[in-house]
Protein backbone atom coordinates (compact mmCIF):
# COMPACT_ATOMS: atom_id res chain seq x y z
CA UNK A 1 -16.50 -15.31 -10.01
CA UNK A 2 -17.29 -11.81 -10.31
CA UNK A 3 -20.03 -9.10 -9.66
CA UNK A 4 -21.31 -6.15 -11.33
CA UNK A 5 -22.73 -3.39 -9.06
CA UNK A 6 -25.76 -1.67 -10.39
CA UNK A 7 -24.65 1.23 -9.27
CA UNK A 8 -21.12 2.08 -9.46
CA UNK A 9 -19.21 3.18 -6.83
CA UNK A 10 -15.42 4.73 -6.43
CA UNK A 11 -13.26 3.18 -4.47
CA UNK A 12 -9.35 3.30 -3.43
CA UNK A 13 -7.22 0.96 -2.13
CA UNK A 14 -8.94 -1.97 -2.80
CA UNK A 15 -7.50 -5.72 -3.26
CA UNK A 16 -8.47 -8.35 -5.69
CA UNK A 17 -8.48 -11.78 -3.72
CA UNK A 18 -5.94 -13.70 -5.79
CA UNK A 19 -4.95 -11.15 -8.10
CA UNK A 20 -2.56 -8.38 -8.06
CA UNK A 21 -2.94 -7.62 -11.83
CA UNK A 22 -6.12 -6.63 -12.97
CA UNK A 23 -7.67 -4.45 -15.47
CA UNK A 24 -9.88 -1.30 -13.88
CA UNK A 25 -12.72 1.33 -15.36
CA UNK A 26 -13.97 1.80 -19.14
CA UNK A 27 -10.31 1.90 -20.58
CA UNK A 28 -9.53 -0.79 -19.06
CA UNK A 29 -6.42 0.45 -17.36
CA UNK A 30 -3.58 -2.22 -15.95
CA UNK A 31 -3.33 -2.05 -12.45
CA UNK A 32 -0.68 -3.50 -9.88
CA UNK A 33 -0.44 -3.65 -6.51
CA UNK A 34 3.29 -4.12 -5.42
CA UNK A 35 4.41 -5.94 -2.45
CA UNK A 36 7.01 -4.02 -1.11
CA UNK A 37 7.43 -6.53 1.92
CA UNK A 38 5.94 -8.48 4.06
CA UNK A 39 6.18 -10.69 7.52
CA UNK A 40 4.35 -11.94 10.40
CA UNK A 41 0.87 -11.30 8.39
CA UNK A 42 1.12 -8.13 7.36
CA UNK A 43 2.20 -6.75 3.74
CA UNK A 44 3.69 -3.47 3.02
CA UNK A 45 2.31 -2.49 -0.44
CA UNK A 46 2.44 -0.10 -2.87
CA UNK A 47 -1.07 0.48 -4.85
CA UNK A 48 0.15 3.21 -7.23
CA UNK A 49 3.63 4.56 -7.07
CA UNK A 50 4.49 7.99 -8.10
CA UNK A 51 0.47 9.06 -8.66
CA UNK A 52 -0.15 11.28 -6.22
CA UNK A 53 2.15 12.99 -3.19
CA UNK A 54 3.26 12.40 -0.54
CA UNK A 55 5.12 9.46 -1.91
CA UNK A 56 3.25 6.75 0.86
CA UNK A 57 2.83 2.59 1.57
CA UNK A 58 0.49 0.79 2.84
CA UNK A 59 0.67 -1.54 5.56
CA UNK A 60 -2.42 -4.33 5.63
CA UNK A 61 -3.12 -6.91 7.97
CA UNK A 62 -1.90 -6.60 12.04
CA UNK A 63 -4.28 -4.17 12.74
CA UNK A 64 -6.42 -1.27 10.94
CA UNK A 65 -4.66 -0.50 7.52
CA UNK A 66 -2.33 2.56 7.73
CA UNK A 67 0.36 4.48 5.82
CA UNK A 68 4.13 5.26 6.28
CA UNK A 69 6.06 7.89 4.35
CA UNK A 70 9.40 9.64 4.77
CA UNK A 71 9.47 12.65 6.67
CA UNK A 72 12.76 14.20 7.45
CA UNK A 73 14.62 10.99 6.27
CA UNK A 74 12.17 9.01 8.89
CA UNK A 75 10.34 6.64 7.73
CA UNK A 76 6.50 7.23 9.80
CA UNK A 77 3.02 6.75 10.26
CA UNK A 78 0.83 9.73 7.53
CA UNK A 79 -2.27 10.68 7.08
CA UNK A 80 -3.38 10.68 10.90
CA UNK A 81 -2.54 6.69 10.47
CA UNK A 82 -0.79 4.68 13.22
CA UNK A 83 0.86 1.88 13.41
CA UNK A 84 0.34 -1.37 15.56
CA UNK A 85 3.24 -2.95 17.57
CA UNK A 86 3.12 -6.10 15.14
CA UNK A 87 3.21 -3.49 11.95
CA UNK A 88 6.13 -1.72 13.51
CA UNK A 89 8.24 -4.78 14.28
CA UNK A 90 7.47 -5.42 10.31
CA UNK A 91 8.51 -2.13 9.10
CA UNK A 92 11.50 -2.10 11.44
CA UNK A 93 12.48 -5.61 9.91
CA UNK A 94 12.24 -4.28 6.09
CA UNK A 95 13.46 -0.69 6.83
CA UNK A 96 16.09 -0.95 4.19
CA UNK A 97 13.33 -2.85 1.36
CA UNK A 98 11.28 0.42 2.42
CA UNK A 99 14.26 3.23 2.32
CA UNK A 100 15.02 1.99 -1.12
CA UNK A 101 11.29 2.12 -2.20
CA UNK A 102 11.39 5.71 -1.14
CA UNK A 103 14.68 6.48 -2.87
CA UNK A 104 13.01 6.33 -6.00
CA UNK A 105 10.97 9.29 -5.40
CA UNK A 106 14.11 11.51 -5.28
């Protein structure tokens, strides 16, 4: 089931329950939202790889929703986001998934 605003509205970062592949806007545009990793309830994603800098993730669920990106070879917390204990202990878990993510920005 779906619903049609009257009004439309832009948004970012949004997920599709059930879906990770779904057509977006008049051109109909394929969108996916990667799962870099995940663990303890909270999924490391990547909405839209190499669209915009800095290169970034996005770690949902554990907490408010925040981004990490590599700074100095340091994988941290960006745009005035932090992390929660339980998101840290996931992104310490997957550091390597996430270094390799990162390495394709190079």
């Amino acid at each position: 089931m779906f619903e049609i605003p009257e009004i439309p509205a832009m948004v970012y970062n949004f997920e599709v329950a059930g879906f990770h592949t779904y057509y977006v806007g008049n051109s109909s545009v394929l969108v996916h939202n990667k799962c870099v990793a995940q663990g303890n309830g909270v999924r490391i994603e990547s909405y839209y790889p190499k669209d915009h800098n800095p290169p970034h993730l996005h770690i949902n669920g554990g907490g408010s929703s925040a981004r990490i990106g590599l700074v100095n070879n340091e994988v941290v917390p960006i745009f005035n986001t932090g992390l929660t204990q339980k998101q840290a202990s996931v992104v310490k878990d997957n550091l390597a998934i996430i270094l390799d993510f990162f390495e394709e920005f190079d």
